[in-house]
Protein backbone atom coordinates (compact mmCIF):
# COMPACT_ATOMS: atom_id res chain seq x y z
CA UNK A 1 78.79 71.19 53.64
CA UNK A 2 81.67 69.87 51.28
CA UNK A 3 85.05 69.07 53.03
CA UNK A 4 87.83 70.96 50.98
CA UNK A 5 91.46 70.09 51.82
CA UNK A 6 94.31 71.89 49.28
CA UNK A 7 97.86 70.34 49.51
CA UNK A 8 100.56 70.06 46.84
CA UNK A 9 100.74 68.61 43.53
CA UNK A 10 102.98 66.59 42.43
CA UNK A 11 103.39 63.74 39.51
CA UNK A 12 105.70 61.24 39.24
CA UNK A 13 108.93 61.85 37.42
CA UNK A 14 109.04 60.35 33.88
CA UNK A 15 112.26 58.92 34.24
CA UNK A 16 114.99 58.50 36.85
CA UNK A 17 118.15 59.62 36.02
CA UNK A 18 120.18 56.61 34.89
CA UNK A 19 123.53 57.86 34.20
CA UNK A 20 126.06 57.48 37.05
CA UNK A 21 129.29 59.91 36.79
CA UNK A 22 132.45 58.60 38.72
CA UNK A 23 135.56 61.72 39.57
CA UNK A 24 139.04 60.72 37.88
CA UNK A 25 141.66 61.73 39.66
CA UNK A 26 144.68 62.36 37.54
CA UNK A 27 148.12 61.22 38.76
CA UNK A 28 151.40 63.60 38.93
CA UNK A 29 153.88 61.51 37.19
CA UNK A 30 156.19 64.51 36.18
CA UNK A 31 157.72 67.17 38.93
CA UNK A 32 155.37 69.65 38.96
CA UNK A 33 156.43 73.51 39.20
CA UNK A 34 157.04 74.74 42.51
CA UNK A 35 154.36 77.16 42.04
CA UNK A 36 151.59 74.06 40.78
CA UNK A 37 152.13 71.34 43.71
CA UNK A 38 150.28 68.22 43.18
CA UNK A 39 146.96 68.16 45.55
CA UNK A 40 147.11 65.21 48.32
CA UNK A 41 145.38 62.54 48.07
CA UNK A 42 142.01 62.86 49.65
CA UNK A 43 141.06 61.55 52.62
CA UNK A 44 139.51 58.12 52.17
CA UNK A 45 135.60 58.11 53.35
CA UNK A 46 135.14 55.40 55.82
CA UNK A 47 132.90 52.45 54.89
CA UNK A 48 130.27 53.31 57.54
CA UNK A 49 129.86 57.30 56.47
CA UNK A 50 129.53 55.74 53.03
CA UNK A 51 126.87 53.41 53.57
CA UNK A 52 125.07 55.86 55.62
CA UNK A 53 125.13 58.23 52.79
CA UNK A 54 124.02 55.94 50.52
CA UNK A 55 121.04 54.67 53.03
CA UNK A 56 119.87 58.11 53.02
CA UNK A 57 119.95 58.93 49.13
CA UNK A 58 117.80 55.62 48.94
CA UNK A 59 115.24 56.59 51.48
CA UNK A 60 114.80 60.24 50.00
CA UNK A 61 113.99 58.32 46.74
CA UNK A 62 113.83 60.30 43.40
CA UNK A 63 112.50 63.73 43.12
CA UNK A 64 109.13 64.16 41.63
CA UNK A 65 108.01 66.21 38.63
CA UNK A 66 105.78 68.50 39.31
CA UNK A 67 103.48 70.54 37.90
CA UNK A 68 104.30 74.27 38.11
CA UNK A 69 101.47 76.71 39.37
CA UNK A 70 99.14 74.19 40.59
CA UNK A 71 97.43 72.48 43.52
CA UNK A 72 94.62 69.58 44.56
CA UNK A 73 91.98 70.63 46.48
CA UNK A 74 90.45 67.43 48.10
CA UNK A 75 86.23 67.62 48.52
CA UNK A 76 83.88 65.27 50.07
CA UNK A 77 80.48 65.43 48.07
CA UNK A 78 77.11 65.40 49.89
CA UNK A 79 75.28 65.09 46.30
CA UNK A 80 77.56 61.92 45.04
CA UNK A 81 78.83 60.17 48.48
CA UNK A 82 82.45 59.85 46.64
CA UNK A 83 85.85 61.68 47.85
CA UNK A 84 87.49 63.85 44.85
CA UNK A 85 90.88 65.45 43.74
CA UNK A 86 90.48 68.90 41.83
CA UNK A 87 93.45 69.64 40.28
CA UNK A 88 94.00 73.42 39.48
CA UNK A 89 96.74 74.99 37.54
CA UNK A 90 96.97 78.52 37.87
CA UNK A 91 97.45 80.98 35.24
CA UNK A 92 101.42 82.05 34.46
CA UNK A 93 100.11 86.02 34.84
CA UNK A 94 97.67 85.10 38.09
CA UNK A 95 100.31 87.12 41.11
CA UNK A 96 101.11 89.97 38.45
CA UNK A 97 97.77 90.89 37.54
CA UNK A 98 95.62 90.84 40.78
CA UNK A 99 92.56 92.73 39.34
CA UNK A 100 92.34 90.49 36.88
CA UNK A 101 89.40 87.41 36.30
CA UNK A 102 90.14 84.70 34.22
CA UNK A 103 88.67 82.12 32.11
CA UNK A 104 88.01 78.47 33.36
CA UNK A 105 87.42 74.77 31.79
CA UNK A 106 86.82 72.34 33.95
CA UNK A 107 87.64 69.32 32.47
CA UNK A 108 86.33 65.27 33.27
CA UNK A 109 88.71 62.61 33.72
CA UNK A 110 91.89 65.03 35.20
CA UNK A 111 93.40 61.48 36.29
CA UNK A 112 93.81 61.54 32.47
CA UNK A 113 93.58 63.94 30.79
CA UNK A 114 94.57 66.99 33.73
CA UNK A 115 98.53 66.50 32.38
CA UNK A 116 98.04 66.58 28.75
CA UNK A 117 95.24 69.44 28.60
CA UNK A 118 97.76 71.90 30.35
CA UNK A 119 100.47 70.94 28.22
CA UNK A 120 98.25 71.74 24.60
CA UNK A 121 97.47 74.61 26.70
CA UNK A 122 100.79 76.40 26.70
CA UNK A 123 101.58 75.86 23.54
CA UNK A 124 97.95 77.35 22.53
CA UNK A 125 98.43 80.34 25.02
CA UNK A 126 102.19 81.08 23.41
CA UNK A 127 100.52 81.20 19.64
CA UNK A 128 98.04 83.79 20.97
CA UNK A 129 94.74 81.26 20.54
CA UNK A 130 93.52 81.08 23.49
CA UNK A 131 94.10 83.38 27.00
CA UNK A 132 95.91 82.63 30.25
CA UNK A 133 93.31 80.76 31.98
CA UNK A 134 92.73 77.88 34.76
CA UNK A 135 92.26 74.41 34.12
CA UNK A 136 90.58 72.55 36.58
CA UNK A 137 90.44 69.11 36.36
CA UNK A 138 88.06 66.91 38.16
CA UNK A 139 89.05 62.93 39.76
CA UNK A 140 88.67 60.53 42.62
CA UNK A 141 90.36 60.61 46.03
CA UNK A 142 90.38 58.05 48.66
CA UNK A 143 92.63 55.02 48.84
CA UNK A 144 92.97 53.61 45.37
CA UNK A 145 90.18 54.77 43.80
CA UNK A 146 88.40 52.71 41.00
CA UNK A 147 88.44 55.59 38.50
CA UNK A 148 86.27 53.58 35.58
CA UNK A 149 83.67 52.67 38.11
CA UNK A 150 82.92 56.03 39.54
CA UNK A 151 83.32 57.62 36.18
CA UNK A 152 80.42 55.64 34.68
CA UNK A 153 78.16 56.25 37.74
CA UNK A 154 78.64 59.74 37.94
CA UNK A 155 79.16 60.97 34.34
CA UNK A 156 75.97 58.94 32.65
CA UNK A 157 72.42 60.43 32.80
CA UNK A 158 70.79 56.81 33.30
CA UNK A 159 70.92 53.72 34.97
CA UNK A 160 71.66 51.14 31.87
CA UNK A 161 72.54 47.59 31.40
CA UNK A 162 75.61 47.62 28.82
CA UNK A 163 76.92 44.27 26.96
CA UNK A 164 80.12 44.58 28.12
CA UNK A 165 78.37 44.69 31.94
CA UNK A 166 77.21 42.15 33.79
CA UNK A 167 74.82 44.15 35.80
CA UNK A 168 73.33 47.52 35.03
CA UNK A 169 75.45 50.53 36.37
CA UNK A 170 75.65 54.66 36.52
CA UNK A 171 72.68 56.89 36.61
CA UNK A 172 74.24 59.24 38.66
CA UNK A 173 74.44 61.82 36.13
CA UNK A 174 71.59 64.06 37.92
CA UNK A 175 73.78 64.15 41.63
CA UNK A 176 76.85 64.47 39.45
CA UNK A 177 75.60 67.92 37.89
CA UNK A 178 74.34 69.25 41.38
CA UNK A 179 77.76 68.31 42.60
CA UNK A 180 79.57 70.65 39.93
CA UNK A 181 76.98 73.35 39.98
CA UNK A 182 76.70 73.78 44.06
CA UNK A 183 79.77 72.39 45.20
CA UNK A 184 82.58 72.29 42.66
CA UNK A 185 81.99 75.49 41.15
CA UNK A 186 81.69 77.93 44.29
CA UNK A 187 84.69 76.15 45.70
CA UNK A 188 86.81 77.10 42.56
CA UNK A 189 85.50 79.92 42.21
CA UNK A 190 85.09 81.52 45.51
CA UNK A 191 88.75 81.23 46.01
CA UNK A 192 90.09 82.28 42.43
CA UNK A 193 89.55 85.24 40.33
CA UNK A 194 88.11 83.78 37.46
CA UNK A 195 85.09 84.87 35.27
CA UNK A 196 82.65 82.92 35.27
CA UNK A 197 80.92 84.17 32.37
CA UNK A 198 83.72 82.52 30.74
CA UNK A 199 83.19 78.75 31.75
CA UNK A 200 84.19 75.95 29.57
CA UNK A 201 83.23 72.29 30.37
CA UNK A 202 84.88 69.35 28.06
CA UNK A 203 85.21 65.76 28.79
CA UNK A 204 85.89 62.65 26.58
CA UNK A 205 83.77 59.46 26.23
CA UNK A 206 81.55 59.11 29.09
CA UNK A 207 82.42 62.68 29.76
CA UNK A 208 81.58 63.78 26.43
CA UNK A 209 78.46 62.08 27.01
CA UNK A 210 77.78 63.78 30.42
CA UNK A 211 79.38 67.43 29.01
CA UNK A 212 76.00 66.92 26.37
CA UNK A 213 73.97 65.76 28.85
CA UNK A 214 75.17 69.14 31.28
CA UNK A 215 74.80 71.42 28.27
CA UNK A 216 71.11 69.99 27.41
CA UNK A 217 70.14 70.11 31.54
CA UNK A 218 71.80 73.63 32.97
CA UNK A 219 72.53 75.43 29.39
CA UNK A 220 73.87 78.79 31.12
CA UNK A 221 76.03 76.77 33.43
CA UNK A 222 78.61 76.48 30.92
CA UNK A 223 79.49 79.19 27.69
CA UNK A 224 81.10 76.82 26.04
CA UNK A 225 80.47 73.14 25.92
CA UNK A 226 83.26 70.62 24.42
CA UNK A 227 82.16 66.68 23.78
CA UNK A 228 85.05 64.31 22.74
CA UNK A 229 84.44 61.12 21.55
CA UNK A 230 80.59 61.16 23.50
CA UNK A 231 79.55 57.99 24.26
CA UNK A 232 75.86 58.66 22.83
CA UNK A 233 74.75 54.82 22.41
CA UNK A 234 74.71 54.75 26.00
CA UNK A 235 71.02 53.30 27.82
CA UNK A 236 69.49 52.78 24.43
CA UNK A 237 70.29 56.17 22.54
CA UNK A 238 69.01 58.09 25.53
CA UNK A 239 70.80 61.15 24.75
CA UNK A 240 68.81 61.24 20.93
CA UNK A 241 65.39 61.41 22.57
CA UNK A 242 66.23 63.92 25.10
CA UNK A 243 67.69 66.35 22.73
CA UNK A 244 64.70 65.98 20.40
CA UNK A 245 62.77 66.90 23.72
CA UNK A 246 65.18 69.84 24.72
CA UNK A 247 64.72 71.41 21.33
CA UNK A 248 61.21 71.69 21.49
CA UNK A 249 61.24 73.29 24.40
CA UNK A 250 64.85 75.51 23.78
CA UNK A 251 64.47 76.03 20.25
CA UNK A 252 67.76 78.84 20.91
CA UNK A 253 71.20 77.94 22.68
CA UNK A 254 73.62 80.64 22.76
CA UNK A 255 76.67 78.67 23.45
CA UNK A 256 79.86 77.07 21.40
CA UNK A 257 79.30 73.27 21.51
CA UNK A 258 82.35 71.37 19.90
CA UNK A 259 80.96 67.66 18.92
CA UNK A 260 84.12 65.64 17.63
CA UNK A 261 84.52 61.39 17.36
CA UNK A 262 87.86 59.68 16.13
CA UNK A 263 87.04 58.18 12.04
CA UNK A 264 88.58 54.76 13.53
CA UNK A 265 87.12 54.09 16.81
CA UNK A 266 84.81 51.04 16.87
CA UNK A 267 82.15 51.28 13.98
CA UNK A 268 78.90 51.28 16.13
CA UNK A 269 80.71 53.88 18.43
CA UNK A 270 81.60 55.59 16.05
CA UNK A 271 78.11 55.87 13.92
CA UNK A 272 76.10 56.40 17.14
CA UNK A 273 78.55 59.83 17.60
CA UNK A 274 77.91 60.98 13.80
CA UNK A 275 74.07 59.94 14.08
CA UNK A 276 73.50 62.20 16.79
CA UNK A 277 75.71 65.05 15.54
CA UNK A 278 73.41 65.09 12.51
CA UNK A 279 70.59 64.79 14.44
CA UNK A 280 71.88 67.72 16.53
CA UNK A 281 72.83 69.98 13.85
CA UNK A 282 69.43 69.67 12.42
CA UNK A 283 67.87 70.98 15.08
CA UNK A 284 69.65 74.60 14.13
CA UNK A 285 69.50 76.12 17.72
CA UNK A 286 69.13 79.86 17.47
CA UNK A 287 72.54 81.69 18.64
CA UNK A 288 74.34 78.07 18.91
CA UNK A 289 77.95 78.28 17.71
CA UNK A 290 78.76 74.80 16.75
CA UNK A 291 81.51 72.75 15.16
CA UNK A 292 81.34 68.93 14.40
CA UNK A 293 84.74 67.35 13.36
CA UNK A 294 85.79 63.99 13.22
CA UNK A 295 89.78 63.04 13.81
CA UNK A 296 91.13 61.34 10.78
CA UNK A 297 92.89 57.58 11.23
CA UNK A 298 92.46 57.71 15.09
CA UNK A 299 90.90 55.50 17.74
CA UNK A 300 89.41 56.35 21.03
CA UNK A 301 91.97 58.02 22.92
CA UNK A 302 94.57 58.41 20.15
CA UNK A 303 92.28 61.46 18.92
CA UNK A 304 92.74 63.21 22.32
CA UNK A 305 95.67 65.34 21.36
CA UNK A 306 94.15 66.72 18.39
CA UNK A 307 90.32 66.65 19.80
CA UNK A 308 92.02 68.92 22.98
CA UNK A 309 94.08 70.81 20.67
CA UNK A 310 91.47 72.06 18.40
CA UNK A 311 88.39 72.25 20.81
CA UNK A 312 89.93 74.69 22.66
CA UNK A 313 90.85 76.94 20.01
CA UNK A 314 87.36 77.07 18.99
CA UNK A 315 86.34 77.73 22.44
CA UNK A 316 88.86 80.83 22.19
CA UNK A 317 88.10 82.05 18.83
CA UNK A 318 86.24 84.67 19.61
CA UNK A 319 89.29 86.07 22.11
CA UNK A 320 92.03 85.69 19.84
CA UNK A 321 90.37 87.68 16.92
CA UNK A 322 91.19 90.36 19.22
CA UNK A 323 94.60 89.82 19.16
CA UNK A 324 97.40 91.17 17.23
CA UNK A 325 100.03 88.66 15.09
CA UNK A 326 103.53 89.07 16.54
């Protein structure tokens, strides 16, 4: 059985405040009005109450920014063997509206990407595009966890030897998938109201690569599937061959898949993402709602902000053509 653990969450503060104010105390250098008496003097603070004070201000340390409306929830995976975070931010309307279910993406690489998806989000959710929903984003616990190692093991379908690798790595795409499907998802939702005919899955890179490699292994897991940046080269164009394989068996899909690469990531990146987008736009699934779009003069996580932005409007669409212009 997974271990779950919820407690707080909290990210550091961008800044620390820098500015130091000192109080000016102005003298009385004319006879003041009986009725206006200059104050006394205060009393002077003795050296050892002021270094105390300032002991304790340094211990406390700055106060953190945190995230409003949100939590980790801490599991121990029987399918993977790894410790994660799941970081959820509630929706603003989630204690007003208690008979209400909501819609969910769970999104790869929260150590990442959790911050800046939930910021595009409220600015989407304010312009009517998309609905109050939960973000869930998925990362590694433990004691200083190696976040590009157990990304590549879990989020890639085979076991490969890369050239920038000396040895071959991941392959633990399969486990990965059973983790989400039995473990992640009935955790999340089991103790949130949210819809889960209304699931949205998106990752970036090696996450785009696994969000394909979800959609093409459990296609009613997820309504909506959103690949950024997909990593499709990976063990020898493996993805290509097992979507030409999928198709014959699945000529239909009825989901929204959003397929997007940045124009000026690394050329053979880059091609590999726009072969396989042609190749998977050929195939011309039945029901499939898809958009391909490719981020003009950015590189491979410079295209985030945009990729985010307009991935999960397209998720949405459907929603806010329901809803009325202010």
């Amino acid at each position: 059985m997974t271990n779950i653990r919820s407690r707080g969450h909290s990210l550091p503060a961008i800044a620390a405040r820098a500015a130091t104010f000192s109080a000016l105390l102005a003298a009385c250098t004319n006879p003041p009005p009986p009725s206006a008496p200059c104050p006394p003097a205060p009393a002077a603070e003795s050296a050892e109450a002021s270094t105390d004070g300032a002991a304790s201000k340094v211990a406390a340390g700055p106060r953190k920014f945190v995230i409003s409306r949100s939590e980790i929830i801490e599991m121990a995976s029987q399918e993977t063997g790894r410790q994660y975070e799941i970081s959820v931010a509630v929706p603003e309307s989630y204690a007003q509206e208690p008979d209400r279910r909501y819609p969910v993406v769970y999104l790869l690489d929260g150590q990442w990407d959790f911050p800046l998806v939930h910021t595009l989000a409220g600015g989407l959710r304010y312009d009517k595009v998309i609905p109050d929903l939960f973000i869930v984003g998925i990362t590694y616990g433990g004691e200083n966890p190696d976040f590009n190692k157990h990304r590549i093991e879990d989020y890639t379908p085979t076991r490969s030897k890369e050239p920038s690798s000396s040895e071959p790595r991941g392959g633990d795409g399969p486990k990965f998938l059973s983790f989400l499907e039995h473990e992640v998802l009935p955790a999340i939702e089991g103790k949130y109201r949210i819809d889960s005919s209304q699931r949205v899955l998106t990752g970036s890179s090696a996450g785009g690569l696994f969000s394909i490699y979800a959609l093409l292994e459990r296609p009613e897991l997820f309504q909506s599937v959103l690949a950024l940046s997909p990593a499709t080269g990976w063990g020898d164009k493996w993805l290509f061959a097992r979507e030409q394989e999928f198709h014959k068996a699945h000529p239909a899909l009825q989901n929204r898949v959003w397929l997007s690469v940045g124009t000026d990531e690394w050329p053979a990146f880059t091609q590999n993402a726009r072969d396989f987008f042609k190749q998977f736009k050929a195939s011309d699934y039945d029901g499939i709602t898809l958009r391909v779009y490719e981020v003009p003069g950015e590189r491979h996580a410079g295209n985030k902000p945009e990729a985010f932005n307009r991935a999960l409007r397209f998720a949405f669409e459907p929603w806010a053509a329901t809803q009325k212009p202010d």
